[in-house]
Protein backbone atom coordinates (compact mmCIF):
# COMPACT_ATOMS: atom_id res chain seq x y z
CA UNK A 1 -0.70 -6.21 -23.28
CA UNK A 2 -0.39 -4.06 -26.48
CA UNK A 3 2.81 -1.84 -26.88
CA UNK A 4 0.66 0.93 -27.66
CA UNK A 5 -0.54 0.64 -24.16
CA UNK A 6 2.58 0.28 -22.39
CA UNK A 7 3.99 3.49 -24.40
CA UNK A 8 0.51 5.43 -22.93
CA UNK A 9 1.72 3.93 -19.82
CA UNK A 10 4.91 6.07 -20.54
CA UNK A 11 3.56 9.07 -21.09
CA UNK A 12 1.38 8.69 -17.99
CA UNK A 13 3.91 8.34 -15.46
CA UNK A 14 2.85 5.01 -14.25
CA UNK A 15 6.62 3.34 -15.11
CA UNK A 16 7.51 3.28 -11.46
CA UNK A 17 8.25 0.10 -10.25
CA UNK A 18 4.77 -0.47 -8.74
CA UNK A 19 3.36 0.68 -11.91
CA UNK A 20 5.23 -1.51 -14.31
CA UNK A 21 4.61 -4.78 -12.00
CA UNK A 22 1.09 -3.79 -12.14
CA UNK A 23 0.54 -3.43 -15.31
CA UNK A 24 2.28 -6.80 -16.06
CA UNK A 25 0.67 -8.51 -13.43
CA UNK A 26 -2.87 -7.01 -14.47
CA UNK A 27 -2.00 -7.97 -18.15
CA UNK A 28 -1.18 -11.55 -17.08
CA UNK A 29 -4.50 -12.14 -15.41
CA UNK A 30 -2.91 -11.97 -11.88
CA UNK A 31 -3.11 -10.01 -8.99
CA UNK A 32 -0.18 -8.65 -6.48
CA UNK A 33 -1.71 -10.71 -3.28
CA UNK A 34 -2.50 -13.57 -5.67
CA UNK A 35 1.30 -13.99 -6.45
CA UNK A 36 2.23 -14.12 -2.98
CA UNK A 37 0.25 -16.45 -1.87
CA UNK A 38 1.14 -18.99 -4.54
CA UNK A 39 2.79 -21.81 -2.62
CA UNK A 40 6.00 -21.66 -5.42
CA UNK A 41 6.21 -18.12 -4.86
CA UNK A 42 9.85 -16.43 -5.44
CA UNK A 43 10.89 -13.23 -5.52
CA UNK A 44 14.03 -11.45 -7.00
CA UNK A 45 15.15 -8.49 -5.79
CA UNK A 46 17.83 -6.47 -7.14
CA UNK A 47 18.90 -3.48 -5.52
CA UNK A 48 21.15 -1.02 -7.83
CA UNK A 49 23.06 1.50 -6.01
CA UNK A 50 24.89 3.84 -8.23
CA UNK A 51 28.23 4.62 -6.54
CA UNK A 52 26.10 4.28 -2.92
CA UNK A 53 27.50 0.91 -1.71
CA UNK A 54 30.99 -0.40 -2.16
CA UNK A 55 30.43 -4.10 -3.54
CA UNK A 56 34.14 -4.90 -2.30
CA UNK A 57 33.05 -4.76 1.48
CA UNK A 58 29.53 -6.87 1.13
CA UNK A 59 31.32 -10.18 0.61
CA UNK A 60 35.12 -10.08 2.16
CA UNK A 61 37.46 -13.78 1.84
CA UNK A 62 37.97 -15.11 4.57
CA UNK A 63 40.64 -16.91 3.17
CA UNK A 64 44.49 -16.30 2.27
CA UNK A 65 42.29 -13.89 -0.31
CA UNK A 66 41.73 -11.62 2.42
CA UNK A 67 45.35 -10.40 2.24
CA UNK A 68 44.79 -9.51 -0.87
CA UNK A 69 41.54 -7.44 0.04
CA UNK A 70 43.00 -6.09 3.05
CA UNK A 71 45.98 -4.64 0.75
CA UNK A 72 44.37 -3.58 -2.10
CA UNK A 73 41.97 -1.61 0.12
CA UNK A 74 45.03 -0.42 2.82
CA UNK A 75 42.75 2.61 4.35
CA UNK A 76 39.05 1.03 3.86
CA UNK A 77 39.51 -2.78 4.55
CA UNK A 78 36.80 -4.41 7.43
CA UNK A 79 39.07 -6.25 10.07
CA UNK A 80 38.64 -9.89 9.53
CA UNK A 81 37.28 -10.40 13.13
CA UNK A 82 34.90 -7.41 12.35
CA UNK A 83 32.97 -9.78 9.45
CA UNK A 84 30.23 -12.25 9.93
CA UNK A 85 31.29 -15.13 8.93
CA UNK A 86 29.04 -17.51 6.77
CA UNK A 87 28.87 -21.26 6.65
CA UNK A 88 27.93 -22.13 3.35
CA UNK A 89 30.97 -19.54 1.19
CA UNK A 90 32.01 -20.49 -2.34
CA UNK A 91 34.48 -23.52 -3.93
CA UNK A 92 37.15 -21.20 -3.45
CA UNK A 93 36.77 -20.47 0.73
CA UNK A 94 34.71 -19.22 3.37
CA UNK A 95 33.48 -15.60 3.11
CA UNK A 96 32.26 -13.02 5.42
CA UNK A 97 29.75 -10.28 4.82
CA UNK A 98 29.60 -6.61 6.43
CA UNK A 99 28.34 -6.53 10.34
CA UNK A 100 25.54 -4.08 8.96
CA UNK A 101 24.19 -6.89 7.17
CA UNK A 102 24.09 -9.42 9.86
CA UNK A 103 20.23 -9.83 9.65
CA UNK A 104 21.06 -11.36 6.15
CA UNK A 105 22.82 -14.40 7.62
CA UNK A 106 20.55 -16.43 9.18
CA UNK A 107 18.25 -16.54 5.92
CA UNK A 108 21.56 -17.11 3.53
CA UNK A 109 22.35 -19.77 5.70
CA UNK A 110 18.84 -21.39 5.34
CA UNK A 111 19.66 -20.86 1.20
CA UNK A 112 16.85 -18.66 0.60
CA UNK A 113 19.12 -15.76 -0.63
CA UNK A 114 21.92 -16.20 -2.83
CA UNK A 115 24.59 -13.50 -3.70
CA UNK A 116 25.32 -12.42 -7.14
């Protein structure tokens, strides 16, 4: 792919995410159902939400840090019983993620998500 052609890309409007992975995709020789159906397939997804989602509340300690979430955040903190609690948490202690995202669990606890 030639830079010239990504800039007409620009111009064009086709920089949405489905534009941009097509293009690079296209320019690589591949194909969207090709990729997915490539038995090493992996996919990152990174979801951005500007001022939308409080980070502080995805992952909770379970441990003696949870005092230390629970006061910092007097007003806002999740009660510990209130968290889903996950088997595999960090070298520091268990952890516990929001209820909302309990449908998360059962594939972090298979290890095919990872929190960053």
């Amino acid at each position: 792919m030639k830079r010239r052609d990504l800039l007409k890309g620009m111009a064009s409007g086709l920089l949405s995410p489905l534009g941009v992975s097509a293009t690079l995709t296209g320019a690589l020789g591949l194909g969207l159902p090709q990729l997915a159906r490539a038995a090493d397939y992996r996919a990152l997804v990174v979801v951005f939400l500007k001022g939308g989602y409080d980070g502080n509340d995805m992952l909770v300690p379970l441990d003696a840090g949870y005092n230390d979430y629970s006061k910092g955040r007097s007003d806002l903190a999740l009660k510990k019983d209130e968290l889903v609690p996950l088997g595999r948490g960090y070298a520091g202690g268990p952890l516990g993620m929001h209820p909302a995202l309990k449908p998360l669990q059962s594939i972090y606890e298979q290890g095919r998500m990872a929190w960053v």
